[in-house]
Protein backbone atom coordinates (compact mmCIF):
# COMPACT_ATOMS: atom_id res chain seq x y z
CA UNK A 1 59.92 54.27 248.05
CA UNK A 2 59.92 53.57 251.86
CA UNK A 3 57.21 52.90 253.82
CA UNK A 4 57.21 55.69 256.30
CA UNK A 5 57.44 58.02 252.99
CA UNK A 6 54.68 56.44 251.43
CA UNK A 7 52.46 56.82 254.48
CA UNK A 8 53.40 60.40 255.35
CA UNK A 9 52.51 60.85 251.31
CA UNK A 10 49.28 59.23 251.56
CA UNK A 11 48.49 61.02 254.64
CA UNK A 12 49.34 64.50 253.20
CA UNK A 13 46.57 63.44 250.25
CA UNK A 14 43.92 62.74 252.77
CA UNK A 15 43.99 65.72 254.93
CA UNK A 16 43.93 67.54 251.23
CA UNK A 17 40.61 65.78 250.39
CA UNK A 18 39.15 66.59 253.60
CA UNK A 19 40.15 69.89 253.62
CA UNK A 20 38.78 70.07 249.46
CA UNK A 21 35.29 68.69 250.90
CA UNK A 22 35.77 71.08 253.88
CA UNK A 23 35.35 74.38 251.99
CA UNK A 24 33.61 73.56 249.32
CA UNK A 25 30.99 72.35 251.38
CA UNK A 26 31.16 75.50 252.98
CA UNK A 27 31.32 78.05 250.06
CA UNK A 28 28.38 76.09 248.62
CA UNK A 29 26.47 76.83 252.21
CA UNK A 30 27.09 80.28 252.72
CA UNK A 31 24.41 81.63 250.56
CA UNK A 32 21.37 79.53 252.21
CA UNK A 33 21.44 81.52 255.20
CA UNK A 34 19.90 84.58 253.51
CA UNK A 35 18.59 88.32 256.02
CA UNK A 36 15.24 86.86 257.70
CA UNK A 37 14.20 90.55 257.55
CA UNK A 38 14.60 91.03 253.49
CA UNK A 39 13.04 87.59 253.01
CA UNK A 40 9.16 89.46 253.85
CA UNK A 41 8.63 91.89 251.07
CA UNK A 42 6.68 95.04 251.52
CA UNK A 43 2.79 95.29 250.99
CA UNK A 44 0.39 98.38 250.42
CA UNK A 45 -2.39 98.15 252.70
CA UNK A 46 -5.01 101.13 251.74
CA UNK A 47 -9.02 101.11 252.41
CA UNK A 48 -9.30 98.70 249.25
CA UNK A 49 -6.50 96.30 250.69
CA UNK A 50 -8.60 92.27 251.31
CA UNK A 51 -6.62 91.61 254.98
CA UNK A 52 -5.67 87.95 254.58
CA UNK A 53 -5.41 87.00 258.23
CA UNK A 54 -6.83 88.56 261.31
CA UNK A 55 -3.59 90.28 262.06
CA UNK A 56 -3.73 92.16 258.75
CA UNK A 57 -7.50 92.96 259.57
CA UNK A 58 -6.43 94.53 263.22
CA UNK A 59 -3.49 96.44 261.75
CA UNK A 60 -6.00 97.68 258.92
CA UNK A 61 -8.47 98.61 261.27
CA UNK A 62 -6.47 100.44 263.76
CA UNK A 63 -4.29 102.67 260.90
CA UNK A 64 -7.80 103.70 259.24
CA UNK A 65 -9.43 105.02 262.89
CA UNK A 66 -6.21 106.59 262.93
CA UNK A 67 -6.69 107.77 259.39
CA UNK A 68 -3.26 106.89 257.95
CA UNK A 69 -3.63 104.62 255.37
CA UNK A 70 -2.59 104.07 252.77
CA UNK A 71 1.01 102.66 254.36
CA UNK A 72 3.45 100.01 253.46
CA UNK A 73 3.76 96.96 255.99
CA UNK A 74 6.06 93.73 255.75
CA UNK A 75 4.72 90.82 258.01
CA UNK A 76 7.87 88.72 259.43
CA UNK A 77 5.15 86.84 261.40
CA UNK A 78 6.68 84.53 264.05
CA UNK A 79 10.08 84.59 263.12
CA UNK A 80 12.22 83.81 265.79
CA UNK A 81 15.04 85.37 263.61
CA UNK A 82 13.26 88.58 263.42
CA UNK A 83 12.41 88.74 266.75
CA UNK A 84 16.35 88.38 268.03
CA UNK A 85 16.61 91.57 266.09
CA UNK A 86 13.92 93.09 267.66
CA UNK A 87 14.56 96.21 269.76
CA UNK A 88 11.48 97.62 271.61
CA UNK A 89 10.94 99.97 274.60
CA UNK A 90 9.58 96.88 276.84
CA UNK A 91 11.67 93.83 275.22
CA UNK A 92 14.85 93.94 273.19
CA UNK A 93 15.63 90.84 271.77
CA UNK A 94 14.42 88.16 273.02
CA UNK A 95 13.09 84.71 272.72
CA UNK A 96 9.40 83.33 272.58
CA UNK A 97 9.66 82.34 276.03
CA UNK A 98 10.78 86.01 276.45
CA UNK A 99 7.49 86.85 275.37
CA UNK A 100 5.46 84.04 277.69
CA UNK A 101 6.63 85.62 280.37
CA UNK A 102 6.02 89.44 279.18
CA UNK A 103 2.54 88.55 278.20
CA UNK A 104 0.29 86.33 280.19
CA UNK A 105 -1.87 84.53 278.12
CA UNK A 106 -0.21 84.73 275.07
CA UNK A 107 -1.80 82.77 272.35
CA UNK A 108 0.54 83.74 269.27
CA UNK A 109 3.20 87.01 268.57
CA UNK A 110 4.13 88.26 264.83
CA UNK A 111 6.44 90.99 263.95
CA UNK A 112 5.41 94.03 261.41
CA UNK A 113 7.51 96.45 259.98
CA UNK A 114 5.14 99.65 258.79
CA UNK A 115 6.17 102.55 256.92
CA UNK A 116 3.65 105.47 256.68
CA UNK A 117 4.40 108.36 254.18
CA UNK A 118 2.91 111.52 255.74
CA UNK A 119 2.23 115.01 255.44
CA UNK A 120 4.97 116.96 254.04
CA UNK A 121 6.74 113.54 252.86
CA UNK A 122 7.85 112.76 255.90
CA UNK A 123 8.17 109.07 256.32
CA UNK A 124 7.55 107.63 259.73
CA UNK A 125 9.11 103.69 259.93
CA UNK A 126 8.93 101.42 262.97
CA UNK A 127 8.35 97.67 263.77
CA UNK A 128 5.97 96.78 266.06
CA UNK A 129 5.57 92.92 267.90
CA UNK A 130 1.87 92.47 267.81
CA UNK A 131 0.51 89.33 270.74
CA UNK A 132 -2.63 87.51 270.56
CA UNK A 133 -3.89 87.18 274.00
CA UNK A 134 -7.28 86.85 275.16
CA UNK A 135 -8.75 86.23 271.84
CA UNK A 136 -7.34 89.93 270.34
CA UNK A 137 -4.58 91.16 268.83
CA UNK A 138 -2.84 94.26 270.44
CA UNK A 139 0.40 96.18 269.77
CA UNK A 140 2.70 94.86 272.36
CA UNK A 141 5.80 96.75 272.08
CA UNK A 142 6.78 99.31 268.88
CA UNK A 143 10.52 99.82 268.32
CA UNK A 144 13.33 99.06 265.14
CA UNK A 145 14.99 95.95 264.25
CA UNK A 146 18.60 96.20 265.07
CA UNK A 147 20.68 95.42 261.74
């Protein structure tokens, strides 16, 4: 065999490994990066729900003076993710720094999804970006997450 055959041969077997590591690397990859939104799962929050942060405790409190409990809610908290998806009436999606400048003195942000079953059956779903700032949690924009 001569040499430039026996190079272009050896070559050919290379760029098949690579390309062998190359997508199976890949195919073995694609399922890690999973929906951030389906990731949360969905809670029941009625008058006997036990909040478990003060978030859950503010969203609790506001839906009973309201009087709409029992509802569903899934916490995405401070996904960045999440928020990219988020599309509001005063911010549609964008970043934490996004959000800095939106909210002065803004101590920490979480994303909710809440789904209220009402009279008649009629199901009312939106997400809502809650911000911490001052010390107290308020509802800083309510919209949908964009799919």
């Amino acid at each position: 065999m001569s040499k430039p055959l026996r190079i272009l041969i050896i070559f050919l077997v290379v760029d098949a490994v690579a390309l062998g590591v190359y997508f199976g690397v890949k195919a073995l990859s694609s399922g890690r990066g999973g929906d951030p939104v389906k990731d949360a799962a969905w809670t029941t929050m009625d008058a006997y729900y036990q909040p478990a942060t003060e978030l859950e405790q503010f969203v609790k409190t506001d839906y009973e003076e309201k009087e709409l409990l029992p509802l569903q809610f899934r916490n995405h908290g401070r996904n960045a993710a999440v928020l990219k998806r988020f599309r509001g009436s005063k911010l549609v999606g964008g970043g934490a720094s996004v959000l800095e400048m939106q909210f002065k003195g803004l101590e920490d942000w979480a994303v909710v999804d809440i789904w209220i079953k009402g009279e008649g059956n009629r199901e009312i779903r939106r997400t809502i970006l809650y911000v911490l700032a001052g010390g107290e949690w308020k509802a800083g924009d309510s919209g949908r997450l964009a799919d």
